[in-house]
PDB file of N, CA and C in Angstrom:
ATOM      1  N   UNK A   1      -9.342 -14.856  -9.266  1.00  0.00           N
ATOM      2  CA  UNK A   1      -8.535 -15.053  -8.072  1.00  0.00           C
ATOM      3  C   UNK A   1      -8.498 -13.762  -7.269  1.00  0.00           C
ATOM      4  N   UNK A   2      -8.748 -13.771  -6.299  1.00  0.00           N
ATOM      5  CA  UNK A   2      -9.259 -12.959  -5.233  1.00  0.00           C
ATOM      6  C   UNK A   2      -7.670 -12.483  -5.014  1.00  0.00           C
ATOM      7  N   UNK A   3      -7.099 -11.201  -4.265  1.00  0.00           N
ATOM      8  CA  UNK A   3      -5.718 -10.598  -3.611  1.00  0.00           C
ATOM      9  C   UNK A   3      -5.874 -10.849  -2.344  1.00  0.00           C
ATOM     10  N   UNK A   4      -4.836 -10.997  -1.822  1.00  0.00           N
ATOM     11  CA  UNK A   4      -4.490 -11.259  -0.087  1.00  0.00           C
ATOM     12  C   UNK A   4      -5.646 -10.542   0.926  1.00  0.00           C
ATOM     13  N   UNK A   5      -6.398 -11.466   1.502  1.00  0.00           N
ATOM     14  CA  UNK A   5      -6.976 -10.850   2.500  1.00  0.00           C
ATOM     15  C   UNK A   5      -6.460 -10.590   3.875  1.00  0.00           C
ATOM     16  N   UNK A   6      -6.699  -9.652   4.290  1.00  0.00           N
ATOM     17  CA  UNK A   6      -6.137  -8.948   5.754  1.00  0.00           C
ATOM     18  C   UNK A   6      -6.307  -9.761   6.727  1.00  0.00           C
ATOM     19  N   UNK A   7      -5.338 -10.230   7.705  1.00  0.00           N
ATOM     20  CA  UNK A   7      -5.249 -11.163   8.716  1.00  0.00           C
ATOM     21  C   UNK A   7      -6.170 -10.583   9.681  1.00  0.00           C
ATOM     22  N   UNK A   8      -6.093  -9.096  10.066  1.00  0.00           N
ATOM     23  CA  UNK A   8      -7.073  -8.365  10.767  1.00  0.00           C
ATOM     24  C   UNK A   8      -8.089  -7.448  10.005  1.00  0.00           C
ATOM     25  N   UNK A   9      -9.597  -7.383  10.708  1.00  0.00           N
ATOM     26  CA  UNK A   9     -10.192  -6.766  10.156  1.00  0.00           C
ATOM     27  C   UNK A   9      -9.837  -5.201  10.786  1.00  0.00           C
ATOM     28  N   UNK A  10      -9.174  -4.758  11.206  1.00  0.00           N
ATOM     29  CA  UNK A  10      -9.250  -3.350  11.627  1.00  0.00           C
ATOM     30  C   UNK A  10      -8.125  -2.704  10.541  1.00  0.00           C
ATOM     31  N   UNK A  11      -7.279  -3.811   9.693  1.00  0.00           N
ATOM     32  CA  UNK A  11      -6.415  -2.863   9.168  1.00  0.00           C
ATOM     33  C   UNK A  11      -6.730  -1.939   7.991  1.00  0.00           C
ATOM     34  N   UNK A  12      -7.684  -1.385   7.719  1.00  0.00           N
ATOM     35  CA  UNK A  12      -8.426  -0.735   7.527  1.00  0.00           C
ATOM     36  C   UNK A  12      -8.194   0.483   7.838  1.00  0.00           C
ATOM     37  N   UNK A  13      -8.450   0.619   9.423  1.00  0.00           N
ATOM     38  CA  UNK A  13      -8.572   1.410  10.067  1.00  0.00           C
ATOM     39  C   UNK A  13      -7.060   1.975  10.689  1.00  0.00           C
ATOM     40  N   UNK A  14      -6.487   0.864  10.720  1.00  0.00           N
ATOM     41  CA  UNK A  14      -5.225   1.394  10.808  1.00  0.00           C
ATOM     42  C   UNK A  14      -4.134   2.061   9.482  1.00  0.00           C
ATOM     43  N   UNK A  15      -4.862   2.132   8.233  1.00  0.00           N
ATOM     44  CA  UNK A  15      -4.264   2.030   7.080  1.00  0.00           C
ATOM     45  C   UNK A  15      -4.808   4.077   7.137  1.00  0.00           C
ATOM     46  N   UNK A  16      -6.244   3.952   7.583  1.00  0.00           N
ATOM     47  CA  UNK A  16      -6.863   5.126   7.461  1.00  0.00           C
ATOM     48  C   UNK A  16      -6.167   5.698   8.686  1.00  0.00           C
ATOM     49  N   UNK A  17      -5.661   5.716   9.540  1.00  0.00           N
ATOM     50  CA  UNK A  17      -5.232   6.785  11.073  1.00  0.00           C
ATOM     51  C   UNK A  17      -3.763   6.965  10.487  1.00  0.00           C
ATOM     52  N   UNK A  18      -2.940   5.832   9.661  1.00  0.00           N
ATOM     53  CA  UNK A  18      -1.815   6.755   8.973  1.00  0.00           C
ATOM     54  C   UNK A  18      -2.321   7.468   8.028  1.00  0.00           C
ATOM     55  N   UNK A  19      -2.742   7.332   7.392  1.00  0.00           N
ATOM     56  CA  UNK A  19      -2.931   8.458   6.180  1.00  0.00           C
ATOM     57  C   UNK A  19      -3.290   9.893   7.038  1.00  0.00           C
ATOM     58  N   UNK A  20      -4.396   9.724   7.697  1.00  0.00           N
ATOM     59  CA  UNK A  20      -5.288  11.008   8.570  1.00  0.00           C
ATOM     60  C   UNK A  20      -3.865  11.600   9.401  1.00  0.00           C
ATOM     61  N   UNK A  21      -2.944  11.057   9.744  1.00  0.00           N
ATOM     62  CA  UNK A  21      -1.982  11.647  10.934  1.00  0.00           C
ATOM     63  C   UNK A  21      -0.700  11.913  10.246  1.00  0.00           C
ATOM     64  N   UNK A  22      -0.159  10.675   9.349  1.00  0.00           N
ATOM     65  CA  UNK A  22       1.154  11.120   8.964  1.00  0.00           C
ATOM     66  C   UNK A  22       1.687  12.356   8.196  1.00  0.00           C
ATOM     67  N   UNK A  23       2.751  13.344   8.818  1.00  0.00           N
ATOM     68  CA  UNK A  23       3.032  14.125   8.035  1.00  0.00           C
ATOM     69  C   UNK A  23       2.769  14.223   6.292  1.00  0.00           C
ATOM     70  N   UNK A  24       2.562  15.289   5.668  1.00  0.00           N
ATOM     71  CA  UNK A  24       3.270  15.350   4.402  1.00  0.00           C
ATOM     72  C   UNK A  24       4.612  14.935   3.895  1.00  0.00           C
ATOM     73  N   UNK A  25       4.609  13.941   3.487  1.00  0.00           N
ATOM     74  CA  UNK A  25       6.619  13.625   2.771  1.00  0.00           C
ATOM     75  C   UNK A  25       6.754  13.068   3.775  1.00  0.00           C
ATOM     76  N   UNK A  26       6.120  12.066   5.045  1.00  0.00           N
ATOM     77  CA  UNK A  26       6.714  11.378   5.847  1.00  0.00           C
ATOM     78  C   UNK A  26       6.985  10.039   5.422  1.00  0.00           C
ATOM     79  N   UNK A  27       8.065   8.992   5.405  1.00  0.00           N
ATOM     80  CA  UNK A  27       7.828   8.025   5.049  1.00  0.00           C
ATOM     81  C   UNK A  27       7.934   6.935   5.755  1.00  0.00           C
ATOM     82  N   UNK A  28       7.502   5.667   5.884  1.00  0.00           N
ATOM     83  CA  UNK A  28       7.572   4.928   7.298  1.00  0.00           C
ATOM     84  C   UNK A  28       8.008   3.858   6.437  1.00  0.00           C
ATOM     85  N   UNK A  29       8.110   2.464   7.615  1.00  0.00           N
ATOM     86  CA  UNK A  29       8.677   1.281   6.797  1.00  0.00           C
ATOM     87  C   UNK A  29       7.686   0.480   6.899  1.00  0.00           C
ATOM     88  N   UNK A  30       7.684  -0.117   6.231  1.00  0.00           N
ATOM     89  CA  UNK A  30       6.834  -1.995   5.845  1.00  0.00           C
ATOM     90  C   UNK A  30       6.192  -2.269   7.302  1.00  0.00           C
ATOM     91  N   UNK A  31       7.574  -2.265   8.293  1.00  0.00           N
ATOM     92  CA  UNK A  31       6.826  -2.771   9.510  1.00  0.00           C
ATOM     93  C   UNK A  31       6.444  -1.871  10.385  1.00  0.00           C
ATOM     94  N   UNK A  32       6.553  -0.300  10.398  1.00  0.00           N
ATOM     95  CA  UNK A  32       5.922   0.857  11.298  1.00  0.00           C
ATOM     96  C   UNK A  32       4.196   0.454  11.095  1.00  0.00           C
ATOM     97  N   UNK A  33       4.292   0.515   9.551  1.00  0.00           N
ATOM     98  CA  UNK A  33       2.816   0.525   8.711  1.00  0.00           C
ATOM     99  C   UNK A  33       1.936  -0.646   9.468  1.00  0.00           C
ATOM    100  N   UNK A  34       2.710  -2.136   9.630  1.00  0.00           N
ATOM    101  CA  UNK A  34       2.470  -2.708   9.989  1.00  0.00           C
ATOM    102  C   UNK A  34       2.020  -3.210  11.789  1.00  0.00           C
ATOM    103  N   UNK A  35       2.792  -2.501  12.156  1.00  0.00           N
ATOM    104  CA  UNK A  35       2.527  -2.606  13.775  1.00  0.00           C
ATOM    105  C   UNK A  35       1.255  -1.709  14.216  1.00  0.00           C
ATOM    106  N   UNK A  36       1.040  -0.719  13.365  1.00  0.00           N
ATOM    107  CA  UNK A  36      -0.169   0.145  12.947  1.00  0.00           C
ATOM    108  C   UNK A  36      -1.457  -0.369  12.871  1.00  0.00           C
ATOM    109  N   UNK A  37      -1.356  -1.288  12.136  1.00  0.00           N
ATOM    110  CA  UNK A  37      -2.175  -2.215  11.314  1.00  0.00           C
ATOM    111  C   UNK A  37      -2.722  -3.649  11.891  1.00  0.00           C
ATOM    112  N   UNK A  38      -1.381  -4.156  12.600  1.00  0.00           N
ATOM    113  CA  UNK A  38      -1.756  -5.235  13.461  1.00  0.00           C
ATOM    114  C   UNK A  38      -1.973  -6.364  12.328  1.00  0.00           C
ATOM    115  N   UNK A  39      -0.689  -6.130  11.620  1.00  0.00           N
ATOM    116  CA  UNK A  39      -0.400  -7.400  10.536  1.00  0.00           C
ATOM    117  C   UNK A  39       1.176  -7.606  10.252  1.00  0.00           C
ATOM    118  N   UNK A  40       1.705  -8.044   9.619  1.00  0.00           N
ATOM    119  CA  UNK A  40       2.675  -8.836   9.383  1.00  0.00           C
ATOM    120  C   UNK A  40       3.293  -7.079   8.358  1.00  0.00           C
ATOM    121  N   UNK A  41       5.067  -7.613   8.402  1.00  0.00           N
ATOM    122  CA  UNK A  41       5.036  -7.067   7.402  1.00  0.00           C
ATOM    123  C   UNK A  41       5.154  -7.181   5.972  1.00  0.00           C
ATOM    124  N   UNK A  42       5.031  -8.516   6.011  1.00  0.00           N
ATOM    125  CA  UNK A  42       5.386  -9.548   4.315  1.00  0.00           C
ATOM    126  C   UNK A  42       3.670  -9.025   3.978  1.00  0.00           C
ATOM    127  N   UNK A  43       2.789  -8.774   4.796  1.00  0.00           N
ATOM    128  CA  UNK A  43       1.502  -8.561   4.889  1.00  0.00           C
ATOM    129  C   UNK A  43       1.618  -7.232   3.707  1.00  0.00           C
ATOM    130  N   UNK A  44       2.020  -6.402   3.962  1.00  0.00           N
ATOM    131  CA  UNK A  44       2.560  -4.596   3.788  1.00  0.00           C
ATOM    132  C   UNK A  44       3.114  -4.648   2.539  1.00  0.00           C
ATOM    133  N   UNK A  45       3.977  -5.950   2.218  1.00  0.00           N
ATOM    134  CA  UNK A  45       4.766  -5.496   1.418  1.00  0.00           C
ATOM    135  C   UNK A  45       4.194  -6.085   0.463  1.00  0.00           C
ATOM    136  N   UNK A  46       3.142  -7.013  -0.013  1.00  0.00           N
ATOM    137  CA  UNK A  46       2.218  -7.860  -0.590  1.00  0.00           C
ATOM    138  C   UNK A  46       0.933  -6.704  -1.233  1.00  0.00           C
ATOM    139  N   UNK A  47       0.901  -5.474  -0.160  1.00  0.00           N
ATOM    140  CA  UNK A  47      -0.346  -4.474  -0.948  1.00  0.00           C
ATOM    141  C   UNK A  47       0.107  -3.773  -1.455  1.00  0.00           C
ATOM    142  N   UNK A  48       1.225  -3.500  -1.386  1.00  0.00           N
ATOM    143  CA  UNK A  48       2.489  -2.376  -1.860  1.00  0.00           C
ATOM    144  C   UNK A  48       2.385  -2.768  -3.529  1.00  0.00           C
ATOM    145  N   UNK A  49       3.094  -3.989  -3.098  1.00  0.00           N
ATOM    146  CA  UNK A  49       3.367  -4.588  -4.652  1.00  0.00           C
ATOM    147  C   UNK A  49       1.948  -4.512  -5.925  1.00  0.00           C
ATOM    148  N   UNK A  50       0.908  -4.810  -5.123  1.00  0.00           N
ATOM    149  CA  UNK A  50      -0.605  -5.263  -5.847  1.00  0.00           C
ATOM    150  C   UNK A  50      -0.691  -3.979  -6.294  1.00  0.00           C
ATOM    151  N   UNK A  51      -1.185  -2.617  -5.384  1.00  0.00           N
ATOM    152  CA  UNK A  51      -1.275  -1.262  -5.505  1.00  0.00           C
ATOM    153  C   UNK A  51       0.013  -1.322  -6.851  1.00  0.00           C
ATOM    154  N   UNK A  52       0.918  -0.880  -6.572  1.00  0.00           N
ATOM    155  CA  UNK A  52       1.633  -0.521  -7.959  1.00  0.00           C
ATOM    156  C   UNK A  52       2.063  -1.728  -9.295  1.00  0.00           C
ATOM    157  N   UNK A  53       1.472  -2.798  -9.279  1.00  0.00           N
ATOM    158  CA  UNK A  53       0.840  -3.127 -10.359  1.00  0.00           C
ATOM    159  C   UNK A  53       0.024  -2.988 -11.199  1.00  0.00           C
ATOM    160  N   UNK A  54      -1.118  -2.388 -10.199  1.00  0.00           N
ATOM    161  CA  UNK A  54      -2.487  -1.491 -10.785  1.00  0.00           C
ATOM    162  C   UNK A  54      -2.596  -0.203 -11.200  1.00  0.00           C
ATOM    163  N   UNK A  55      -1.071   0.169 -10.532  1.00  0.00           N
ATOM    164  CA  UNK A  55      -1.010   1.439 -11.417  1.00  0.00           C
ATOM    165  C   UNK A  55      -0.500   1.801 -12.288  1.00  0.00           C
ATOM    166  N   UNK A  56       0.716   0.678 -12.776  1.00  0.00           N
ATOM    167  CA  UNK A  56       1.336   0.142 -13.633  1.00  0.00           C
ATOM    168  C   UNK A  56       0.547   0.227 -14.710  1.00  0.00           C
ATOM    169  N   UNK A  57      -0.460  -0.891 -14.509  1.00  0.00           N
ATOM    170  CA  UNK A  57      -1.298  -1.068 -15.861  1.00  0.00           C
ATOM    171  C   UNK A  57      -1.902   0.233 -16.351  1.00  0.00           C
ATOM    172  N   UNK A  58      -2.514   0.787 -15.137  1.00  0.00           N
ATOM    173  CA  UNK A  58      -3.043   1.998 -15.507  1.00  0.00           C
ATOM    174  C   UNK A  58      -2.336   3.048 -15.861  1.00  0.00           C
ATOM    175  N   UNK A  59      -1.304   3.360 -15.960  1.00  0.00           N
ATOM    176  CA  UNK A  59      -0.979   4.396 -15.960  1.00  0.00           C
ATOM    177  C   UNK A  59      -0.260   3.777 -17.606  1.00  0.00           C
ATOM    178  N   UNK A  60      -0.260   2.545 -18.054  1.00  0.00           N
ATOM    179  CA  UNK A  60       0.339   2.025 -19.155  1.00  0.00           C
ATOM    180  C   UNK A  60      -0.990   2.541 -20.226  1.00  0.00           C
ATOM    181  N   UNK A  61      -1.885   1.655 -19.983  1.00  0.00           N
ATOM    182  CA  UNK A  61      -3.495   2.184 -20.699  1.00  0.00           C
ATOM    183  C   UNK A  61      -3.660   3.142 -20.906  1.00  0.00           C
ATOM    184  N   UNK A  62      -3.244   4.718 -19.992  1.00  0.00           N
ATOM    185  CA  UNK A  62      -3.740   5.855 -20.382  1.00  0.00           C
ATOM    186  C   UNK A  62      -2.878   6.289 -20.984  1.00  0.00           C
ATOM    187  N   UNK A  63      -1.385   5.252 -21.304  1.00  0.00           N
ATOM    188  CA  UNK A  63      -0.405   6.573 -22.012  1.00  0.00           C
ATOM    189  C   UNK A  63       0.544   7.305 -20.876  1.00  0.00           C
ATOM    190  N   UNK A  64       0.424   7.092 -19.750  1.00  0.00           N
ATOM    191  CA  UNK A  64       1.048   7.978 -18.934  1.00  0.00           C
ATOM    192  C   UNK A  64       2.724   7.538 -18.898  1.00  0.00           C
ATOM    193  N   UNK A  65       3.474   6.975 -19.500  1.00  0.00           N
ATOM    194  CA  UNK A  65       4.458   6.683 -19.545  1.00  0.00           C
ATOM    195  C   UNK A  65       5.741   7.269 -18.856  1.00  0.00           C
ATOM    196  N   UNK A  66       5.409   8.688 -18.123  1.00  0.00           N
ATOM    197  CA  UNK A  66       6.624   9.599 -17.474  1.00  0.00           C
ATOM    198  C   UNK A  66       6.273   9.083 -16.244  1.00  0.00           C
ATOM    199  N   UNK A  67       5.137   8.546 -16.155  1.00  0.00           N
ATOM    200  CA  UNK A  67       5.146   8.605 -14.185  1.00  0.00           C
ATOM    201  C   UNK A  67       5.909   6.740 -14.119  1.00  0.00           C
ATOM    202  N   UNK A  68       5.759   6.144 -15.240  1.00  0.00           N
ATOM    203  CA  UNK A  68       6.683   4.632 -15.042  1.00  0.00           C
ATOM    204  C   UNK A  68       7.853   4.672 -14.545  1.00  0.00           C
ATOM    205  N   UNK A  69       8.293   3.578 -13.937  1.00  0.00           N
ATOM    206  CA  UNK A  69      10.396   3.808 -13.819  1.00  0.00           C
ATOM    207  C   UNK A  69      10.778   3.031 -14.584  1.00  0.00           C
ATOM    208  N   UNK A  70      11.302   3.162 -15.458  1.00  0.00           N
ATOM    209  CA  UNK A  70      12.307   2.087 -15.972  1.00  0.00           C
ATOM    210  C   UNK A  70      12.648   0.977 -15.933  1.00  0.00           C
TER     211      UNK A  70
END
């Protein structure tokens, strides 16, 4: 089973011009990210979740157990 595909193909590119621009320690919301992006923000909050599942696991597999929360 395939993860949510992007309503737009540029968000991509909009995912890459925050990273390239936003401050260090800046933090934005679901829908800044999103108006960025030129997607939804249930969109945002759907890769959010996937991304730290995967790191979940991973970080379970290697043992890394301090970077988990509780």
């Amino acid at each position: 089973m395939k993860g949510p595909q992007p309503p737009n193909p540029d968000i991509d590119i909009g995912l890459a011009a925050l990273c390239k621009y936003a401050e260090y320690g800046q933090t934005l919301t679901h829908q800044e990210i999103a108006d960025v992006c030129g997607c939804t923000r249930s969109f945002i909050y759907k890769i959010e979740q996937k991304a730290l599942r995967k790191f979940r696991h991973l970080a379970a597999k290697r043992f890394l157990y301090e970077f988990l929360e509780d």
